[in-house]
PDB file of N, CA and C in Angstrom:
ATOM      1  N   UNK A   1     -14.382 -25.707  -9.218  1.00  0.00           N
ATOM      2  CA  UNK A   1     -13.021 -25.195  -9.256  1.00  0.00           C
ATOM      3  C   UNK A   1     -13.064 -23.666  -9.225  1.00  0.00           C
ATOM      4  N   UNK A   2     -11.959 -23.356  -8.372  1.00  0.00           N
ATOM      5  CA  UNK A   2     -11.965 -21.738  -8.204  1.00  0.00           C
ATOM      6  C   UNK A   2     -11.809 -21.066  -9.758  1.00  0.00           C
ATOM      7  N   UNK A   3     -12.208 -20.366  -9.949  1.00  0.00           N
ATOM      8  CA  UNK A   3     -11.528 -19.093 -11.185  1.00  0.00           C
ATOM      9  C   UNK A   3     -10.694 -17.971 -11.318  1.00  0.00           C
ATOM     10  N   UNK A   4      -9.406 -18.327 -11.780  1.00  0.00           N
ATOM     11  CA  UNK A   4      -8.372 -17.447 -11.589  1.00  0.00           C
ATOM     12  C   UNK A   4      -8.387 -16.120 -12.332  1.00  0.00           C
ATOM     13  N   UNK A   5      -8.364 -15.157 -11.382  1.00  0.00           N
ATOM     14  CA  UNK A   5      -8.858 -13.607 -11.927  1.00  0.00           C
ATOM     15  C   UNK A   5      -7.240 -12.966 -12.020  1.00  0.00           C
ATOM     16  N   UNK A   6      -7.632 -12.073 -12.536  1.00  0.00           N
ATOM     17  CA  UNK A   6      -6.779 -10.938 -12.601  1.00  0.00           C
ATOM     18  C   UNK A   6      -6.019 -10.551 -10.970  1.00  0.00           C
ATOM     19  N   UNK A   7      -6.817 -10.333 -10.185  1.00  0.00           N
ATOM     20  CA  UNK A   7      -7.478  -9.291  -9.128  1.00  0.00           C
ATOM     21  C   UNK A   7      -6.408 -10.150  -7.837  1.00  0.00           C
ATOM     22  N   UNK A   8      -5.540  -9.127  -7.477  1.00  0.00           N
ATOM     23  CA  UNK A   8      -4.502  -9.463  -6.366  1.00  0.00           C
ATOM     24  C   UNK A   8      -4.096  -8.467  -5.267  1.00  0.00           C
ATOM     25  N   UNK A   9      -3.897  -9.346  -4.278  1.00  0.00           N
ATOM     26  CA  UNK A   9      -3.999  -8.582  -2.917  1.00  0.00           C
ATOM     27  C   UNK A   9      -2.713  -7.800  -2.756  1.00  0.00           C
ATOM     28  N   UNK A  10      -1.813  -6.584  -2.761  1.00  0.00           N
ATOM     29  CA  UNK A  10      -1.114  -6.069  -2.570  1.00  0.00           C
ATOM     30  C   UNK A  10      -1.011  -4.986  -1.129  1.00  0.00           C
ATOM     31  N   UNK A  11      -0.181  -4.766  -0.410  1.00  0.00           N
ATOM     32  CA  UNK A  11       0.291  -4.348   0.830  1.00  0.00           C
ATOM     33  C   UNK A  11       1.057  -2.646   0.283  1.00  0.00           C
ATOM     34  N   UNK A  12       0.297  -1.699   0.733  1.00  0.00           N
ATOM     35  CA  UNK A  12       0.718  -0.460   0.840  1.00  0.00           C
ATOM     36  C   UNK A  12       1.684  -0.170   2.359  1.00  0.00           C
ATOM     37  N   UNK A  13       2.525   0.356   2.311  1.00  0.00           N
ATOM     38  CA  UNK A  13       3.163   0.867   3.200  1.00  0.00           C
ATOM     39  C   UNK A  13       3.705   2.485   3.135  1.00  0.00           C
ATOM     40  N   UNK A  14       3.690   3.066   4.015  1.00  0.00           N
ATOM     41  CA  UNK A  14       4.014   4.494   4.309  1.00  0.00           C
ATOM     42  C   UNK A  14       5.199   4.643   3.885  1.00  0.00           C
ATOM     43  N   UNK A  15       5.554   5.980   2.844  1.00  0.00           N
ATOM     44  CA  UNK A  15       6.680   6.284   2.693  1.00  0.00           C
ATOM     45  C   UNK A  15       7.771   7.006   3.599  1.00  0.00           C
ATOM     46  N   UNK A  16       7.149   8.177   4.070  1.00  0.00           N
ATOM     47  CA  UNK A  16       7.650   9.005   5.243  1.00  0.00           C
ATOM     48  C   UNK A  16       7.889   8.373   6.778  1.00  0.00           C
ATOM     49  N   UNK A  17       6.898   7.015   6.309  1.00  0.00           N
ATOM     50  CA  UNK A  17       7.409   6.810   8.096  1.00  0.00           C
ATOM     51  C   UNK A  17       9.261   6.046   8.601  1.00  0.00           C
ATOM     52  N   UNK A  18       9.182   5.387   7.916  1.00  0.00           N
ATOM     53  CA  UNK A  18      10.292   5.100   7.619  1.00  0.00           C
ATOM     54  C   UNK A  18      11.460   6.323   8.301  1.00  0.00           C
ATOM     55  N   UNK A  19      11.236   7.309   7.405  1.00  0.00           N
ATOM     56  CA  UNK A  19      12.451   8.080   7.952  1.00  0.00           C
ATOM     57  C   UNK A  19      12.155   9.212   9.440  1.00  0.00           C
ATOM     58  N   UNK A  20      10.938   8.781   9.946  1.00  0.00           N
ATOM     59  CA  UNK A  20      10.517   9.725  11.021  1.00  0.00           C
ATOM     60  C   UNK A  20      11.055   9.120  11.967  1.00  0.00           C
ATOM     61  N   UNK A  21      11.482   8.050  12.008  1.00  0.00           N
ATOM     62  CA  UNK A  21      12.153   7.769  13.378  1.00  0.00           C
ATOM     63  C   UNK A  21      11.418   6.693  14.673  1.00  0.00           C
ATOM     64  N   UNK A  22       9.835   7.267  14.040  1.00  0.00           N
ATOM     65  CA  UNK A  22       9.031   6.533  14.970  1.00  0.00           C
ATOM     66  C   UNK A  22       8.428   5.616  15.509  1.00  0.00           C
ATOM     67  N   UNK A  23       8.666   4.360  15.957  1.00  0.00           N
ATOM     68  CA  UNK A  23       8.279   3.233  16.241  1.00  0.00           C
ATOM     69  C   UNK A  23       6.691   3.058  15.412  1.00  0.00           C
ATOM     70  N   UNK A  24       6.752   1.425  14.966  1.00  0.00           N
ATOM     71  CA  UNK A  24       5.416   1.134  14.208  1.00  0.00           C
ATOM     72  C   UNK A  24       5.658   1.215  12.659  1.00  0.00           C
ATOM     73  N   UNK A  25       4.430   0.373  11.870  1.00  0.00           N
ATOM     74  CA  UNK A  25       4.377   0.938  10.575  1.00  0.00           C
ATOM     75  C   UNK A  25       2.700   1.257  10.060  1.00  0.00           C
ATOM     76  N   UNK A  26       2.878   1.957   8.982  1.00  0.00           N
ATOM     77  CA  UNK A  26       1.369   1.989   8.615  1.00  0.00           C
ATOM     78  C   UNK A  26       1.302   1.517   7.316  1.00  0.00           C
ATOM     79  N   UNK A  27       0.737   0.454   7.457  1.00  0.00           N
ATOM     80  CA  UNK A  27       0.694  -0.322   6.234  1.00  0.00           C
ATOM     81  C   UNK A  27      -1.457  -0.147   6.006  1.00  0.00           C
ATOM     82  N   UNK A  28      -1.693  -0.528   4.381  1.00  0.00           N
ATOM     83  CA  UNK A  28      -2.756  -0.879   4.015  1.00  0.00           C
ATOM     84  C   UNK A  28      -2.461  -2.054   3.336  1.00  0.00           C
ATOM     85  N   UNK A  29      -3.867  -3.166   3.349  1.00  0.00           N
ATOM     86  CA  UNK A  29      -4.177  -3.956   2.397  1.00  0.00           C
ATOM     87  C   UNK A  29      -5.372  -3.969   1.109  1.00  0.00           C
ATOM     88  N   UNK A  30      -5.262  -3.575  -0.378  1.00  0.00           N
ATOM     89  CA  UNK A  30      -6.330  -3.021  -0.889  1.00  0.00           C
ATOM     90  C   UNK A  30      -5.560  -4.867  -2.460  1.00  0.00           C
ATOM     91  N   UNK A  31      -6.665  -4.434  -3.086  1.00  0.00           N
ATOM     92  CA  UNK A  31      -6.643  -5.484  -4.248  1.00  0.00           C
ATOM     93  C   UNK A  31      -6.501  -4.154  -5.545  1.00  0.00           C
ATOM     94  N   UNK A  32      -5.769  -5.033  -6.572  1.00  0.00           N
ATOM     95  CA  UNK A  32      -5.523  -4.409  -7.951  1.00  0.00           C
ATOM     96  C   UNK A  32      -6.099  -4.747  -8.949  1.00  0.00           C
ATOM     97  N   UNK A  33      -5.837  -4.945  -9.827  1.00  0.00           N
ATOM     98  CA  UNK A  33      -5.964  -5.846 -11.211  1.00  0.00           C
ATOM     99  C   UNK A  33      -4.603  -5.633 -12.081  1.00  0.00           C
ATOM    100  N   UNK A  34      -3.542  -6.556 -11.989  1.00  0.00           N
ATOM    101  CA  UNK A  34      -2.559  -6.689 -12.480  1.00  0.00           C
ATOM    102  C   UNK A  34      -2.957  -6.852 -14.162  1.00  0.00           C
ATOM    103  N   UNK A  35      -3.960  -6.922 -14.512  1.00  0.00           N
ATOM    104  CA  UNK A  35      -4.149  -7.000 -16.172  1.00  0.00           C
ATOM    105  C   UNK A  35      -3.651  -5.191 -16.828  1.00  0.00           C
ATOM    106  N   UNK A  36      -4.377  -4.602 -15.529  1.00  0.00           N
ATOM    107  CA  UNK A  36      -4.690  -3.370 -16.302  1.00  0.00           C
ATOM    108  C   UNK A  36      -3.845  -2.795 -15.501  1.00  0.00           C
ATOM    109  N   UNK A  37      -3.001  -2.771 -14.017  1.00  0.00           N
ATOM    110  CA  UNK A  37      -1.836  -2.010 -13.772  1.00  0.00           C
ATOM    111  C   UNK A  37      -0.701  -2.505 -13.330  1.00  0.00           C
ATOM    112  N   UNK A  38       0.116  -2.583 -13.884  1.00  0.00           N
ATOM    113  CA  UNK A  38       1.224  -3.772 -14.141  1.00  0.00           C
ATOM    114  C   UNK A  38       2.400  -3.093 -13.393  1.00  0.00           C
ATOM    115  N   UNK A  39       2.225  -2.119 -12.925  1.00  0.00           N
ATOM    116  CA  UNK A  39       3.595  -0.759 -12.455  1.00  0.00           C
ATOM    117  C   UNK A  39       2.890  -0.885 -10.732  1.00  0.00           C
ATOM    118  N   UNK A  40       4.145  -0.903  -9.772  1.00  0.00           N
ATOM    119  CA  UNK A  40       3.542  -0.527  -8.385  1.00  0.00           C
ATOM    120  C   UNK A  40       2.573   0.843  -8.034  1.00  0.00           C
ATOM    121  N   UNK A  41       1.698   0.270  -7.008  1.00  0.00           N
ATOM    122  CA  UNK A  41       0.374   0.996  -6.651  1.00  0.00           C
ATOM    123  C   UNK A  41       1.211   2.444  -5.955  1.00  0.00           C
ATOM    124  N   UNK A  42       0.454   3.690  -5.984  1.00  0.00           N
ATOM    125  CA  UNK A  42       1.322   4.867  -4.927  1.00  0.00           C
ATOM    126  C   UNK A  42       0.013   5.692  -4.698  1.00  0.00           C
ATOM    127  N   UNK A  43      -0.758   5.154  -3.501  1.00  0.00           N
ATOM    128  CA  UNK A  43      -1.367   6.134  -2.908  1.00  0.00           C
ATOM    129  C   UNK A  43      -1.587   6.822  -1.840  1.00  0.00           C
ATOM    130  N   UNK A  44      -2.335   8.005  -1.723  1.00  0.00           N
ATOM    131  CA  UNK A  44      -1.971   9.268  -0.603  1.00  0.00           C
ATOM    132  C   UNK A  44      -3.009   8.176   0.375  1.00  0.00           C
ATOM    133  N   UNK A  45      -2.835   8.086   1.704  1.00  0.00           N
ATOM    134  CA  UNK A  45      -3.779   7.559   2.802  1.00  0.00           C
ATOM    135  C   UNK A  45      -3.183   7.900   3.789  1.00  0.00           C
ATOM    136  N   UNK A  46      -4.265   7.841   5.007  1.00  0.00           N
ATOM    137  CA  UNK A  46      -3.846   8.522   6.175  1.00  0.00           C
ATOM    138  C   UNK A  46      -2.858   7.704   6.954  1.00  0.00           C
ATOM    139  N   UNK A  47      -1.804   8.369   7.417  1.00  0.00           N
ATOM    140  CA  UNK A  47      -0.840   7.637   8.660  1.00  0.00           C
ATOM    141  C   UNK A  47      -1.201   8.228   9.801  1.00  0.00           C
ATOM    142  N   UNK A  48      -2.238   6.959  11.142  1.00  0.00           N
ATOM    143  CA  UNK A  48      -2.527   7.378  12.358  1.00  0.00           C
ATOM    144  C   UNK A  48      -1.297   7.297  13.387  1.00  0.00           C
ATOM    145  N   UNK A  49      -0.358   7.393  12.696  1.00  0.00           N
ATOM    146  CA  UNK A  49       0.849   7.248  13.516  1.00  0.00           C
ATOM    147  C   UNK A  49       1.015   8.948  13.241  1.00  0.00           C
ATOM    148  N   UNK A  50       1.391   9.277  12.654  1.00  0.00           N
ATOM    149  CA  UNK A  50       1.927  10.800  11.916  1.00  0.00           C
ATOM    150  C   UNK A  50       0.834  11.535  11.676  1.00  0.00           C
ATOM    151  N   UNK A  51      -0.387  11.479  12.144  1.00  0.00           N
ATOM    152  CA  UNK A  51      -1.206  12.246  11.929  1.00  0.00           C
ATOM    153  C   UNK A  51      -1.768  13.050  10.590  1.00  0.00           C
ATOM    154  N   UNK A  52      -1.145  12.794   9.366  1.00  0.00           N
ATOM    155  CA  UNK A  52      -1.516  13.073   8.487  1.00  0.00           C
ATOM    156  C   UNK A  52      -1.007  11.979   7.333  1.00  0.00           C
ATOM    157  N   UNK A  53      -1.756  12.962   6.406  1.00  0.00           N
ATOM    158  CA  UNK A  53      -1.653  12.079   4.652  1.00  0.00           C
ATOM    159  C   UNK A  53      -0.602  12.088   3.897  1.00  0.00           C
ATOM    160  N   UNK A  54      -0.248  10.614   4.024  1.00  0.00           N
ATOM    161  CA  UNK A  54       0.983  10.231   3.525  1.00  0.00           C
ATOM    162  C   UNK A  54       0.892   9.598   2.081  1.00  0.00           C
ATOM    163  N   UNK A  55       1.852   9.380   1.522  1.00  0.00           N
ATOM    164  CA  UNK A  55       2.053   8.681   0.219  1.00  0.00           C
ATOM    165  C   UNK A  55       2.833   6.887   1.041  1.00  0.00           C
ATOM    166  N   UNK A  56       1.776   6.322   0.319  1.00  0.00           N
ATOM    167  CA  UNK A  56       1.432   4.617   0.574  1.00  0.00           C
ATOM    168  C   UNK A  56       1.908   4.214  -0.876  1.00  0.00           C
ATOM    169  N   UNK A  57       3.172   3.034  -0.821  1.00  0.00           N
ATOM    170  CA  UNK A  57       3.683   2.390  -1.911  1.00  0.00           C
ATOM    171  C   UNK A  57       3.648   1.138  -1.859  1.00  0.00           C
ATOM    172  N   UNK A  58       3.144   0.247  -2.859  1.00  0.00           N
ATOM    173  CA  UNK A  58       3.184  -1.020  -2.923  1.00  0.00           C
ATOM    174  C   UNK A  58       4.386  -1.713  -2.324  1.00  0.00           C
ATOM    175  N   UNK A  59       4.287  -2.919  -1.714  1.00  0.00           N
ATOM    176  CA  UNK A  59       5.738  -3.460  -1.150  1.00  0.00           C
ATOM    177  C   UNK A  59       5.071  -5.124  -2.132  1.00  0.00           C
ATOM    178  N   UNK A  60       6.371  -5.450  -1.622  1.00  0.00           N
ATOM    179  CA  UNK A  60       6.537  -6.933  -2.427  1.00  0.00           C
ATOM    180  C   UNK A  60       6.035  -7.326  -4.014  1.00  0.00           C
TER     181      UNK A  60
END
């Protein structure tokens, strides 16, 4: 039987792209540990759409 962890797959998406207008999204997929951070993920990663480093927020 599997063993149920902490450890869950959450979907980053670009904050800025949204309002740039520009076709596409830039999403990441990274894992957490909901034991120890219980508040949505917010990190800086690159958007190859926009050419630079954006702020990436947990969705769903």
């Amino acid at each position: 039987m599997a063993k149920k962890g902490n450890r869950v797959q959450v979907i980053l998406e670009c904050t800025e792209h949204k309002n740039s207008g520009k076709p596409g999204t830039s999403r990441y997929i990274t894992t957490k540990n909901r034991k120890n951070t219980t508040d949505r993920l917010e990190l800086k990663k690159f958007n190859p759409i926009l050419k630079k480093m954006t702020v990436h927020k947990e969705i769903k």
